[in-house]
C-alpha atoms as a PDB file:
ATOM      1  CA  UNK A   1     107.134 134.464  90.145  1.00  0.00           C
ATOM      2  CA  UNK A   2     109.441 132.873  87.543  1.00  0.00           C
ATOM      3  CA  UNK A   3     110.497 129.915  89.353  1.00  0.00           C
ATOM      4  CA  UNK A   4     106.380 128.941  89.790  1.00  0.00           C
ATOM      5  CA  UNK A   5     105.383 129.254  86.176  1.00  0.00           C
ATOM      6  CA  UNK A   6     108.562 127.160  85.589  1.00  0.00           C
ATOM      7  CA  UNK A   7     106.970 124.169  87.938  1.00  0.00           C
ATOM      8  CA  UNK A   8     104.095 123.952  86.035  1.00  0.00           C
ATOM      9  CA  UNK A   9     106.233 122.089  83.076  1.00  0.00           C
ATOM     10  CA  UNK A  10     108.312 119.791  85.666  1.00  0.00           C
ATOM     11  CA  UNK A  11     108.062 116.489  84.557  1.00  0.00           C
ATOM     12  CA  UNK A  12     108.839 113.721  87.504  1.00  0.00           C
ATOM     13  CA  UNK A  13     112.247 113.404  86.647  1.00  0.00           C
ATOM     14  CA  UNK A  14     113.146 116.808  86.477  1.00  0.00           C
ATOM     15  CA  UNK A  15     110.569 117.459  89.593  1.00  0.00           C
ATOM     16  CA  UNK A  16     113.243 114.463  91.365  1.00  0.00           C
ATOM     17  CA  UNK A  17     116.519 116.030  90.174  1.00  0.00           C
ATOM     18  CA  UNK A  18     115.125 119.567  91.781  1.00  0.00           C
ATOM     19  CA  UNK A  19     114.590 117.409  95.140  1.00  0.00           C
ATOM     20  CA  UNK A  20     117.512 115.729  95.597  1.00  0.00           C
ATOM     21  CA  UNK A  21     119.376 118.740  94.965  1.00  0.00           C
ATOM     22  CA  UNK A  22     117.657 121.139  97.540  1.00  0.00           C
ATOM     23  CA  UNK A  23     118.017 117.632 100.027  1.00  0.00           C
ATOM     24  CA  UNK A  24     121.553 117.808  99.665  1.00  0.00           C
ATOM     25  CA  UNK A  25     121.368 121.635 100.276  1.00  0.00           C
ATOM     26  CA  UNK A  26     119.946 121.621 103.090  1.00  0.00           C
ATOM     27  CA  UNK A  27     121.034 118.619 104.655  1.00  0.00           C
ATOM     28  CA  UNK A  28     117.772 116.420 104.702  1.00  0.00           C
ATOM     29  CA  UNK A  29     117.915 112.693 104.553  1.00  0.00           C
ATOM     30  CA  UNK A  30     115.712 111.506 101.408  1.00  0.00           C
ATOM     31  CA  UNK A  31     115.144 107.455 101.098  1.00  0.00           C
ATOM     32  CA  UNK A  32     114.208 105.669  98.141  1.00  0.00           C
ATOM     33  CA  UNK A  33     111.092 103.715  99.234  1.00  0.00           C
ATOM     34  CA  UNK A  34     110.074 101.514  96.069  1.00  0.00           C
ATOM     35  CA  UNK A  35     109.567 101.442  92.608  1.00  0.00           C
ATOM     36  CA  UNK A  36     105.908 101.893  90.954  1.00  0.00           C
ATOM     37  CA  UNK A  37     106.531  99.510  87.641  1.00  0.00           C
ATOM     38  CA  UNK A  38     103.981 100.912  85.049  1.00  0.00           C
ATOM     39  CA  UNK A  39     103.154  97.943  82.332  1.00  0.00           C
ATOM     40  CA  UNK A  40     101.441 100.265  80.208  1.00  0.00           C
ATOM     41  CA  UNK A  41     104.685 102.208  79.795  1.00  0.00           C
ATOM     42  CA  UNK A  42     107.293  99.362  80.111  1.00  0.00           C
ATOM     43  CA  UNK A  43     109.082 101.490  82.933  1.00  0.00           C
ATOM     44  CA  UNK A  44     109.369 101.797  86.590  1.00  0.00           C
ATOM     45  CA  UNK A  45     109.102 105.228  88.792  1.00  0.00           C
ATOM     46  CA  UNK A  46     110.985 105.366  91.784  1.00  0.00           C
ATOM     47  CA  UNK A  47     109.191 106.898  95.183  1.00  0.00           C
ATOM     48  CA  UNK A  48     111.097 108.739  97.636  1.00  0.00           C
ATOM     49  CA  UNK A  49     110.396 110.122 100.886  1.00  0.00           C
ATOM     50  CA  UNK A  50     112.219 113.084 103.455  1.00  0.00           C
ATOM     51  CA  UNK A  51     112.612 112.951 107.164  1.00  0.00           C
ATOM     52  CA  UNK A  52     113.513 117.018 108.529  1.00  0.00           C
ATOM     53  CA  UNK A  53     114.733 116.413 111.647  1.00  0.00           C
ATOM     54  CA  UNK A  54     114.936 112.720 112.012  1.00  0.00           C
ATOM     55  CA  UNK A  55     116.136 112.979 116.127  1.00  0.00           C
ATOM     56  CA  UNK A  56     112.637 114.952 117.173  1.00  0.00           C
ATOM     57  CA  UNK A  57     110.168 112.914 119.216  1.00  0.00           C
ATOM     58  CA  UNK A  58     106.933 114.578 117.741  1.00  0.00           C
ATOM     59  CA  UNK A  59     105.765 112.961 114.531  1.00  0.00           C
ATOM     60  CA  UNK A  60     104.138 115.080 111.568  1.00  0.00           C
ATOM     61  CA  UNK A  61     103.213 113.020 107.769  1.00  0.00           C
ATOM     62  CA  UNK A  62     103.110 115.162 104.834  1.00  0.00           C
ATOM     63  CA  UNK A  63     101.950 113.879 101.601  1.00  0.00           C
ATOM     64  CA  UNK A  64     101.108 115.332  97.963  1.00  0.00           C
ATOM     65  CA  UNK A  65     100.842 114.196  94.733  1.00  0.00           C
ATOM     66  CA  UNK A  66      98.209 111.776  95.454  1.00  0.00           C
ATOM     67  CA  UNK A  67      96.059 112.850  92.413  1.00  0.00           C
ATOM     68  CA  UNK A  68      98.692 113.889  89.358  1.00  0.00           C
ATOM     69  CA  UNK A  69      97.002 117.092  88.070  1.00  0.00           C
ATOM     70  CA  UNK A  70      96.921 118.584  91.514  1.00  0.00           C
ATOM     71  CA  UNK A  71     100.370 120.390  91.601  1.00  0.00           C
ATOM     72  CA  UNK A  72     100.396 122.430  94.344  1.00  0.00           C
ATOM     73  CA  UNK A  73     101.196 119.844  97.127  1.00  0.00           C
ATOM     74  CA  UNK A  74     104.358 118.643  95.424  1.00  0.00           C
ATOM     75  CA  UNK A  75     105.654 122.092  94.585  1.00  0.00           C
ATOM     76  CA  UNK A  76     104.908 123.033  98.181  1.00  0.00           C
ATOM     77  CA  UNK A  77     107.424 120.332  99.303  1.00  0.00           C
ATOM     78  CA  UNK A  78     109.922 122.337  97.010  1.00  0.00           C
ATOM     79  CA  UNK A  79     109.128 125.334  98.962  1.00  0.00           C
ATOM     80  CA  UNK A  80     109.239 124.079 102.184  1.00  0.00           C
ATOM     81  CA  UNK A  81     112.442 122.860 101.910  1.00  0.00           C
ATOM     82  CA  UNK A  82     113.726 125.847 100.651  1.00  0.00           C
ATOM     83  CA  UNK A  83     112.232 127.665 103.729  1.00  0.00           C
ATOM     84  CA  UNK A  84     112.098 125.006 106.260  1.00  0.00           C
ATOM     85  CA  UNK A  85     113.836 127.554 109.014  1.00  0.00           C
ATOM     86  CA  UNK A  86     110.626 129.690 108.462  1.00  0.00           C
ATOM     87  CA  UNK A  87     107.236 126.938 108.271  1.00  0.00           C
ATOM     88  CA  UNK A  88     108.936 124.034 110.236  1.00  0.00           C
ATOM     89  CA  UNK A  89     109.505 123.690 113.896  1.00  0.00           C
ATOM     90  CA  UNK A  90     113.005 122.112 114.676  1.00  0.00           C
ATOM     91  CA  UNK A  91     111.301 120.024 117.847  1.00  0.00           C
ATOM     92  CA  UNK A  92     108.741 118.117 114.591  1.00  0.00           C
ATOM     93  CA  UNK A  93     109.720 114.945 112.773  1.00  0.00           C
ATOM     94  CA  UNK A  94     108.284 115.366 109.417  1.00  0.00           C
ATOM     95  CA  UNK A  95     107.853 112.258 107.251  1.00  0.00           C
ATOM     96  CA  UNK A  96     107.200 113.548 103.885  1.00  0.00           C
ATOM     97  CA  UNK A  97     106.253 112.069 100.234  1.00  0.00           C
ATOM     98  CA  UNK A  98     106.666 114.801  97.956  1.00  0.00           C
ATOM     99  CA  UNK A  99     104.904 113.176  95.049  1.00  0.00           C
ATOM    100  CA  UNK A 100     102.590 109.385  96.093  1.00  0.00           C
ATOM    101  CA  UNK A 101     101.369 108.657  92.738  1.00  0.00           C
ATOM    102  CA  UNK A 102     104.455 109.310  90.431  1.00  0.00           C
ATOM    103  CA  UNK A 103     102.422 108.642  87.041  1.00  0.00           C
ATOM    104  CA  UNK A 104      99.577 110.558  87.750  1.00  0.00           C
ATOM    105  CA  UNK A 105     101.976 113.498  88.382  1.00  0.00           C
ATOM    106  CA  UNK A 106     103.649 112.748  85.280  1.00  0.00           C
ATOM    107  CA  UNK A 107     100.318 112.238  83.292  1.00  0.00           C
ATOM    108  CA  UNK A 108      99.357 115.513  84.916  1.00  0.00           C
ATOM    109  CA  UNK A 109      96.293 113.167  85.633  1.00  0.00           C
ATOM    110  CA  UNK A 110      93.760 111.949  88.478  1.00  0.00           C
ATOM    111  CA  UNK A 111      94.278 108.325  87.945  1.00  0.00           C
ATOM    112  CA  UNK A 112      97.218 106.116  88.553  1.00  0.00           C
ATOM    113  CA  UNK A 113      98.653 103.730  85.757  1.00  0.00           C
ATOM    114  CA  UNK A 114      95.966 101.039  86.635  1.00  0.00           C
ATOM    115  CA  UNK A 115      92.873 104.080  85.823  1.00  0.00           C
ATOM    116  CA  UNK A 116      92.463 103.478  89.931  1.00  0.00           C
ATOM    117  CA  UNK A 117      92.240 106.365  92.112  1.00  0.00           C
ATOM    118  CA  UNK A 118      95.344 105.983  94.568  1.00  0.00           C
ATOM    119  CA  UNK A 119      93.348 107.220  97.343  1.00  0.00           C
ATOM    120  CA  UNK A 120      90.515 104.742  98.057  1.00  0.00           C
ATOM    121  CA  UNK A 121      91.754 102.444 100.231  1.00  0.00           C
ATOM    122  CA  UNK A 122      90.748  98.659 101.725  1.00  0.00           C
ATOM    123  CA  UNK A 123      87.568  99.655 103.955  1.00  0.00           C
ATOM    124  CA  UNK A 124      89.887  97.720 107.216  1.00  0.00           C
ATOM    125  CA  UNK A 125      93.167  98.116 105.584  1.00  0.00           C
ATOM    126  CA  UNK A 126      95.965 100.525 104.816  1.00  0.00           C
ATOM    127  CA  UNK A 127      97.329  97.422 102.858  1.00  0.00           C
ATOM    128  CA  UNK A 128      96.071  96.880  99.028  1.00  0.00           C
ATOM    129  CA  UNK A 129      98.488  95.351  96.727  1.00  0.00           C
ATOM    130  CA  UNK A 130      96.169  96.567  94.097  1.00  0.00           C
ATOM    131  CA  UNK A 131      97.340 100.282  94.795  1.00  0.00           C
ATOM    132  CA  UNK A 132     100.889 100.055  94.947  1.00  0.00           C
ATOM    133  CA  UNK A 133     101.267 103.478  95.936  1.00  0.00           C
ATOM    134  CA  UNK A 134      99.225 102.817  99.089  1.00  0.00           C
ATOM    135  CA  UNK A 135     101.439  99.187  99.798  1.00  0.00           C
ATOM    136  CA  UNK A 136     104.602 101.053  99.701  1.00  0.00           C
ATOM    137  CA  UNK A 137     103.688 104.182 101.766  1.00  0.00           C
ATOM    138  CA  UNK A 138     102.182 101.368 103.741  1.00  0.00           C
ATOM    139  CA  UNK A 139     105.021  99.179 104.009  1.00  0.00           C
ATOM    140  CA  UNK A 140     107.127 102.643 104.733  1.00  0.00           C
ATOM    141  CA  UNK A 141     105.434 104.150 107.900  1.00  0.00           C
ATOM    142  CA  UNK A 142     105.344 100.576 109.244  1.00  0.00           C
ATOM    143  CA  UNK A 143     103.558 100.447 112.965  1.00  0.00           C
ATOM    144  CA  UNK A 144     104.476 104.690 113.145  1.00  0.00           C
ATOM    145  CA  UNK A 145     101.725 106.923 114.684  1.00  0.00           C
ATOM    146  CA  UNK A 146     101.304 110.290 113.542  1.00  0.00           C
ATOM    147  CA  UNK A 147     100.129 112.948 115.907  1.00  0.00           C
ATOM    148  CA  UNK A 148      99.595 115.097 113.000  1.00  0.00           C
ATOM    149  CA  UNK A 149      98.664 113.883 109.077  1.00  0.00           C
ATOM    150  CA  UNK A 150      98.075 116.139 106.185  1.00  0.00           C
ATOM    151  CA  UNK A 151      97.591 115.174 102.808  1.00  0.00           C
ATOM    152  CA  UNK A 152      97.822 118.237 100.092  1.00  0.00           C
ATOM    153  CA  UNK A 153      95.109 118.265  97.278  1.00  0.00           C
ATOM    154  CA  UNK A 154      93.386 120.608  95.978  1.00  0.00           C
ATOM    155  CA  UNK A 155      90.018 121.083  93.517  1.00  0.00           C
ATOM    156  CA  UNK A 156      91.299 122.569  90.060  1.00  0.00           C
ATOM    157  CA  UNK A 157      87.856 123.589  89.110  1.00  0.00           C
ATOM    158  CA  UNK A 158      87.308 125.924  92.556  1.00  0.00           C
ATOM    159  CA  UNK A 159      87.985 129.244  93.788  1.00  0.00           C
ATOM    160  CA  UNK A 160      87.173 128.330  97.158  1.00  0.00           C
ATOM    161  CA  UNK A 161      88.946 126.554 100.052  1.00  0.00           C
ATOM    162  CA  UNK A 162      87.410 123.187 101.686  1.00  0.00           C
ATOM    163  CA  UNK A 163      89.014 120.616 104.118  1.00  0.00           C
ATOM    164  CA  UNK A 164      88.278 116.874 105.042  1.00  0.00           C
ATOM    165  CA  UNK A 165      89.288 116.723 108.580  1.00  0.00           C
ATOM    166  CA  UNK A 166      88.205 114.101 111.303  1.00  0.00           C
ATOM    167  CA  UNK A 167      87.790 114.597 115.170  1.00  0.00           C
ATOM    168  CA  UNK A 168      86.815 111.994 118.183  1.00  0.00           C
ATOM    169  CA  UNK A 169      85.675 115.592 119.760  1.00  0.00           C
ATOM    170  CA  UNK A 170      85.880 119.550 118.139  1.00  0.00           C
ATOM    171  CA  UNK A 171      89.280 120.141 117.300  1.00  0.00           C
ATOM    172  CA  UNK A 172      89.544 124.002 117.088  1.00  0.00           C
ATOM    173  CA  UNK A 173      92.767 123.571 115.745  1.00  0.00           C
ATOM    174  CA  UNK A 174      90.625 123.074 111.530  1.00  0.00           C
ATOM    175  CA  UNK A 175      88.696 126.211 112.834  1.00  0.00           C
ATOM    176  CA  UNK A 176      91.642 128.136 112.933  1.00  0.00           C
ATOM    177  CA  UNK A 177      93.045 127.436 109.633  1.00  0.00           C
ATOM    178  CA  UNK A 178      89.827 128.331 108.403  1.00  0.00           C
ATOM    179  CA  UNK A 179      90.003 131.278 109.719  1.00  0.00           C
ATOM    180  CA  UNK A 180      93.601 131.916 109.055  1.00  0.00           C
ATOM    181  CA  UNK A 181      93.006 130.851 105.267  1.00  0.00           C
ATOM    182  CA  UNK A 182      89.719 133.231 104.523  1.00  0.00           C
ATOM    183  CA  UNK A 183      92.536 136.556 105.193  1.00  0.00           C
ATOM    184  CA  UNK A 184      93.496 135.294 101.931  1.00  0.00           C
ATOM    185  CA  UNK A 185      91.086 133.183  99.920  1.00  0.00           C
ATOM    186  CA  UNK A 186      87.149 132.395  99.955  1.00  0.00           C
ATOM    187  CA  UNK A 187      86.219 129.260 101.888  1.00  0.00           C
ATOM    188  CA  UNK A 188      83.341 127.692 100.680  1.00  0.00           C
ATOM    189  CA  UNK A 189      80.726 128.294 102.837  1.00  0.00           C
ATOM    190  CA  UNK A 190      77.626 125.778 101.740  1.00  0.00           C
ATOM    191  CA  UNK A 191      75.915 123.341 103.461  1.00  0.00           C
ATOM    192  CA  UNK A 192      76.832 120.888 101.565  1.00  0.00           C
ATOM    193  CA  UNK A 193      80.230 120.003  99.126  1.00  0.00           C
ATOM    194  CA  UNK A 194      79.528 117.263  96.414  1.00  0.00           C
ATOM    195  CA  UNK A 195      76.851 116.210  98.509  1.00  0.00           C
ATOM    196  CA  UNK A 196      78.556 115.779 101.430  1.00  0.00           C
ATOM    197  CA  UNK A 197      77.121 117.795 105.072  1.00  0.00           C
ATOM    198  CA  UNK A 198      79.506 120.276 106.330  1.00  0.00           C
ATOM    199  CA  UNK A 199      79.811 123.008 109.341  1.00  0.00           C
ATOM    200  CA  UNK A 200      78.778 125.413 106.685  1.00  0.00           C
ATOM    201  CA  UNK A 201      82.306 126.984 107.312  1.00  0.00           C
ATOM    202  CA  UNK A 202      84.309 124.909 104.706  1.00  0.00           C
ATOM    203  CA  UNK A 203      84.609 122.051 107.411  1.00  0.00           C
ATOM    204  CA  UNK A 204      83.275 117.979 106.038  1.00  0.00           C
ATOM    205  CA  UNK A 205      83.916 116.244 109.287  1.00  0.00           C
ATOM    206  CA  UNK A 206      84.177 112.429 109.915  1.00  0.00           C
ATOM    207  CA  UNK A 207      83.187 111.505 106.160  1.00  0.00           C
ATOM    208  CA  UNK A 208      84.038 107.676 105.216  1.00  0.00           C
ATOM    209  CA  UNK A 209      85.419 108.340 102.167  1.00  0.00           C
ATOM    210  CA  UNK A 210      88.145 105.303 102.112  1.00  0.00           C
ATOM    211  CA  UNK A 211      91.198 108.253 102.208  1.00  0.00           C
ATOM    212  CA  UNK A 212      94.219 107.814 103.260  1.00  0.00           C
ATOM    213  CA  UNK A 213      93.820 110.269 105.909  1.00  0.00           C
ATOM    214  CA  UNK A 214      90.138 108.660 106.884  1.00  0.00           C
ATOM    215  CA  UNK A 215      91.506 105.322 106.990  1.00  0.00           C
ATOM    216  CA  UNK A 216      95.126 106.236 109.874  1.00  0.00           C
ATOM    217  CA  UNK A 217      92.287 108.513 111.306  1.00  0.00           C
ATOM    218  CA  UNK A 218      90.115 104.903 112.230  1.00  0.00           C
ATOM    219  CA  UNK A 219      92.594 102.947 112.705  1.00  0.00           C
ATOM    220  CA  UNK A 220      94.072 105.372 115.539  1.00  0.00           C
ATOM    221  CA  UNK A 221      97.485 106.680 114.271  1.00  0.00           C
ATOM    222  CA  UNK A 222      96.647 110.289 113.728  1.00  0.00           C
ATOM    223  CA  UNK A 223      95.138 112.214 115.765  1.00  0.00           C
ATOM    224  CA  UNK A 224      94.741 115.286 113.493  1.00  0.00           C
ATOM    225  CA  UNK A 225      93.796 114.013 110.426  1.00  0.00           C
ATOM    226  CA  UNK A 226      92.871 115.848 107.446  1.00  0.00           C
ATOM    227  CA  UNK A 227      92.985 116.513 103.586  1.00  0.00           C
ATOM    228  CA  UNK A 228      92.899 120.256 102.395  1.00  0.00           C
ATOM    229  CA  UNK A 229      91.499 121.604  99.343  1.00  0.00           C
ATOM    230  CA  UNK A 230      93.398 123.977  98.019  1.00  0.00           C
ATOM    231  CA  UNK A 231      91.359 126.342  95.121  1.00  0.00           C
ATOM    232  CA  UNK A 232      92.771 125.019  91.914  1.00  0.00           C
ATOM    233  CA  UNK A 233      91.444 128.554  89.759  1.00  0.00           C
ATOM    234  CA  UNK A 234      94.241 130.583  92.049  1.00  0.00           C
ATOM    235  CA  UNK A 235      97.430 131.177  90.840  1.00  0.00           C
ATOM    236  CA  UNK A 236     100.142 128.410  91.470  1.00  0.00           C
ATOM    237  CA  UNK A 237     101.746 130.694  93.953  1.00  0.00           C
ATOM    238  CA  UNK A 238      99.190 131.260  96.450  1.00  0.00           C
ATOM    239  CA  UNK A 239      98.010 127.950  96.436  1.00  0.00           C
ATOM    240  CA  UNK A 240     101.996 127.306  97.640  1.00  0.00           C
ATOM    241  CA  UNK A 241     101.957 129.484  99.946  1.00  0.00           C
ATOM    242  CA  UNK A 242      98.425 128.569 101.701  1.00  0.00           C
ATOM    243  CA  UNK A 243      99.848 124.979 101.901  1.00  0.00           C
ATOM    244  CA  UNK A 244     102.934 126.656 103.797  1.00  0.00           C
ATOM    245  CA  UNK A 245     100.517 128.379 106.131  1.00  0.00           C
ATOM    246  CA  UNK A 246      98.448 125.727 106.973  1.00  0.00           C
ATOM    247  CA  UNK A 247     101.708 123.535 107.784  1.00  0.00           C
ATOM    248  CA  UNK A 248     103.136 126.328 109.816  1.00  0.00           C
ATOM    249  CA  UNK A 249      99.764 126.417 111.571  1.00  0.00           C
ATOM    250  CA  UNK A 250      99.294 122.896 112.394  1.00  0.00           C
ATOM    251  CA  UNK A 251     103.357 122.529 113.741  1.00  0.00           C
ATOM    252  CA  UNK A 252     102.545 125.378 115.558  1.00  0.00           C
ATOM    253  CA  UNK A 253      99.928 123.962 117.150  1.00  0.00           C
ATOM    254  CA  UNK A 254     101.460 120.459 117.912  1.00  0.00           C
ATOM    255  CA  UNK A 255     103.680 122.373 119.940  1.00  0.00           C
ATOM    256  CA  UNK A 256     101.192 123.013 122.093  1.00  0.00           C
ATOM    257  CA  UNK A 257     100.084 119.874 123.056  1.00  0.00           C
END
């Protein structure tokens, strides 16, 4: 339990220091991908991103930090690392960036260094040079197709568990980590989330939202495509560990198909 109350003080460098270690440690190749330069500061944050198992023919994109004051999805990347062997399949490429919006994370904050929300992007674009976050990521994946995407938020002012998730048809595949995540958490069960229509099972399907995981959903390069909602009011180390679930689930699952 230590080691989780210590994340909550990380800054970005120490949060990059702790990442490049564990890379070297277990052997995963780690790119610098560009540098966010923040006028308002006078300083530039680099962005990095992992490849675990760079040879595999299956493709997999993790990302977290979009939104700095939600934690959980870089600190998950800690943990995954640490226990890759047990979450991650060895026949997955996984393309991860452990933290997209650097500032923000440092900040502990929602907005990027611009006050722009770093996950609203063009309505026919993944380009927008007025998100640099989005233009590198952008600029990394190049013409790459994902057969899975995740992206790792969560609501800090919930105790319940929501997911954005998009389908051409019923993908049982966001039933089932429903299902797997209410062992361990509430799901929230309304109608309706921030005015949005759901399955009444946690579930806001096909909403144009101008998301990262909306926008490679439309423009056809990932198939599974979805943002979870982790319940920010739970204790840092649960919310880990139901991002380490839901990661397992969905590799498990790619395996399938």
């Amino acid at each position: 339990m230590k080691q989780f109350l210590e994340y909550e003080n990380y800054s970005y460098a120490k949060y990059l220091l702790v990442l490049i270690k564990l890379c070297h440690k277990y052997k995963i190749p780690y790119q610098k991908i560009g540098d966010i330069f923040c006028d308002n500061l006078g300083i530039s944050y680099p962005v990095y991103r992992l490849v675990i198992n760079p040879l595999a023919n299956r493709d997999f994109c993790i990302v977290a930090g979009v939104h700095g004051y939600e934690v959980a999805g870089p600190f998950t990347i800690l943990e995954l690392i640490k226990n890759k062997d047990k979450y991650l399949s060895a026949e997955i490429r996984y393309f991860i960036y452990p933290v997209f919006c650097p500032y923000s994370f440092d900040l502990r904050q929602r907005f990027n260094h611009k006050n722009k929300n770093a996950n609203r992007v063009k309505r026919f674009s993944l380009v927008d040079l007025n998100l640099p976050e989005v233009s590198i990521f952008s600029n990394d994946i190049g013409d790459l197709s994902f057969k899975v995407f995740i992206s790792l938020h969560e609501d800090v002012d919930e105790t319940r568990f929501y997911a954005y998730v998009f389908q051409k048809k019923e993908e049982l595949i966001y039933q089932k980590i429903i299902k797997e995540t209410a062992r361990s958490c509430k799901v929230w069960a309304d109608k309706e989330i921030y005015g949005d229509q759901t399955n009444s099972n946690g579930l806001i399907i096909n909403v144009n939202d101008g998301s990262l995981e909306n926008r490679l959903f439309l423009d056809g390069r990932a198939k599974i495509s979805l943002c979870t909602e982790t319940p920010g009011k739970l204790p840092l180390e649960q919310r880990i560990l139901l991002n380490l679930q839901n990661i397992k689930i969905l590799s498990k699952d790619l395996l399938k198909k």
